[in-house]
C-alpha atoms as a PDB file:
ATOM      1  CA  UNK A   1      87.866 208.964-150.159  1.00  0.00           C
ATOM      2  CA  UNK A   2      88.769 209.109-146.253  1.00  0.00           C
ATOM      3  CA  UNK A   3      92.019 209.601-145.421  1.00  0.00           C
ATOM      4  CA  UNK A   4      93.292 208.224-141.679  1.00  0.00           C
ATOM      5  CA  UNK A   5      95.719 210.066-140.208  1.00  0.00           C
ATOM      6  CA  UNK A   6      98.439 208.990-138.236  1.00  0.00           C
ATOM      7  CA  UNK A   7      99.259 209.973-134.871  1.00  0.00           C
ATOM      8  CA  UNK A   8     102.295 208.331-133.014  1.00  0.00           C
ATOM      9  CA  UNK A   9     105.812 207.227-134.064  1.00  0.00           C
ATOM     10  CA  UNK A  10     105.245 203.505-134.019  1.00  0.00           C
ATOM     11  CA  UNK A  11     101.931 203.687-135.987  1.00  0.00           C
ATOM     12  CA  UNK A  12     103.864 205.756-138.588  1.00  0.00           C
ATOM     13  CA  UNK A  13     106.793 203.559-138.629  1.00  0.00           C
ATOM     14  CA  UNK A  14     104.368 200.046-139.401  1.00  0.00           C
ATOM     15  CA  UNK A  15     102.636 202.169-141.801  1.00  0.00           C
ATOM     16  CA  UNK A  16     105.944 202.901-143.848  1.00  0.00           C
ATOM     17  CA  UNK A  17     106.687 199.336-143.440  1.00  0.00           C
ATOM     18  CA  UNK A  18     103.468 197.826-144.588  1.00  0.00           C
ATOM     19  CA  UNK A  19     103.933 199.968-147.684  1.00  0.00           C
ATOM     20  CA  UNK A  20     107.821 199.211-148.709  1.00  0.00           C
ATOM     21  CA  UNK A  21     107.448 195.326-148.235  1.00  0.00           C
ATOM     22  CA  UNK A  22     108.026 193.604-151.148  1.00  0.00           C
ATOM     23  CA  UNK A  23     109.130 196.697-153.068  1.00  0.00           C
ATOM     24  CA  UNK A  24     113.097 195.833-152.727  1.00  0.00           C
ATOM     25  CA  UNK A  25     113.039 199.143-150.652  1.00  0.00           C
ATOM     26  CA  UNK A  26     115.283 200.023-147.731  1.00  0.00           C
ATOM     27  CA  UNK A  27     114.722 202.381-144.546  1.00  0.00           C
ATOM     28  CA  UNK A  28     117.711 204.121-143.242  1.00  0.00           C
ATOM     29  CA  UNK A  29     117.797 206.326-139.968  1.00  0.00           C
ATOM     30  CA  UNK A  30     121.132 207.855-139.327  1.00  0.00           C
ATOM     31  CA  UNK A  31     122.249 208.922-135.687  1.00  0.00           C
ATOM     32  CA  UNK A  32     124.941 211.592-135.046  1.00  0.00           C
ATOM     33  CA  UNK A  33     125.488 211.926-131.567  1.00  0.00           C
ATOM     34  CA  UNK A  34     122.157 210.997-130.566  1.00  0.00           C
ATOM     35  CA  UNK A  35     121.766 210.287-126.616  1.00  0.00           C
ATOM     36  CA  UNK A  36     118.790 208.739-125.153  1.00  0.00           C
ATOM     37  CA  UNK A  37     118.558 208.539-121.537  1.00  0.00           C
ATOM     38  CA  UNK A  38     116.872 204.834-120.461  1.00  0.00           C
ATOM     39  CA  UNK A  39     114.987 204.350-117.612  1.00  0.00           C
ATOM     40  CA  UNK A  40     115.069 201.736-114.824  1.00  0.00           C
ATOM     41  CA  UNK A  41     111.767 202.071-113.610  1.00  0.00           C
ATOM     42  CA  UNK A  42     108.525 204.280-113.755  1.00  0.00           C
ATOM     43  CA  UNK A  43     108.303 207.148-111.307  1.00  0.00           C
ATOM     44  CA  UNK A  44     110.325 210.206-110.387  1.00  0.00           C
ATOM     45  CA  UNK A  45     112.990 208.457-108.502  1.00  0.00           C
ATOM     46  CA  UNK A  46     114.181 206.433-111.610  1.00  0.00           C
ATOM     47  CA  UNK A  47     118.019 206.063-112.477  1.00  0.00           C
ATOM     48  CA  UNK A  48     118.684 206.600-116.082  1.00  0.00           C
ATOM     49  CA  UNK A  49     120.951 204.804-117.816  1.00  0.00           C
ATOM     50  CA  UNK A  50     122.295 206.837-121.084  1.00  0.00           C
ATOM     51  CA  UNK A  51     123.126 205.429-124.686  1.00  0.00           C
ATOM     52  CA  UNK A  52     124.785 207.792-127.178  1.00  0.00           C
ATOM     53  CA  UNK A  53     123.925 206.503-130.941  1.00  0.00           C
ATOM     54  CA  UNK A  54     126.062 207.261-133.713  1.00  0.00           C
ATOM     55  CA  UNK A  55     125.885 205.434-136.957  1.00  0.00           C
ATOM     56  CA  UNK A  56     123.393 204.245-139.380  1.00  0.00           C
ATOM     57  CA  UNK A  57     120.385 201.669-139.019  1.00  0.00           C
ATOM     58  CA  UNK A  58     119.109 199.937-142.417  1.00  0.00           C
ATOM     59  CA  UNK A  59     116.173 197.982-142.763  1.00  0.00           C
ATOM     60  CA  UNK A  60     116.078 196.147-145.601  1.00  0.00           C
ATOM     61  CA  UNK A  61     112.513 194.900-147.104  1.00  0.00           C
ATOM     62  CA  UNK A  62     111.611 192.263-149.505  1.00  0.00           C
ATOM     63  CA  UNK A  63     108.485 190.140-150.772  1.00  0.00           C
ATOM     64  CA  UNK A  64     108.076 186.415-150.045  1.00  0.00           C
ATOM     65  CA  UNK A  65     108.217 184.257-152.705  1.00  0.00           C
ATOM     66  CA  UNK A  66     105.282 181.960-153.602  1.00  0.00           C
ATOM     67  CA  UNK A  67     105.575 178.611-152.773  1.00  0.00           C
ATOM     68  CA  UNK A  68     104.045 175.802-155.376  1.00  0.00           C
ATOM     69  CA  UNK A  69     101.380 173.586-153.787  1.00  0.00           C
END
């Protein structure tokens, strides 16, 4: 059986997604003084605007029901 391997954040992060929907299951990332600096453009001249995360994200999955015809 092949196995495909993942190689970037967002492909990882659909990946976990595809396979927790439905399941009643719940993603949580927690930040603790977590700074990410923003940029306003492309290019070496860019400003940077910076956000400092602290706190939890939840993401909370669930099925779709079926609908009668």
């Amino acid at each position: 059986m092949a196995t495909e391997h993942t190689t970037n954040w967002p492909d990882l992060a659909i990946g976990l997604y595809d396979r927790l929907t439905g399941r009643n299951s719940e993603i949580a990332y927690e930040f603790v003084d977590m700074h990410i600096k923003i940029p306003s453009g492309t290019g070496p001249s860019a400003e940077h605007a910076e956000w400092v995360l602290s706190g939890t994200v939840k993401i909370h999955t669930s099925g779709k029901a079926e609908r009668p015809n």
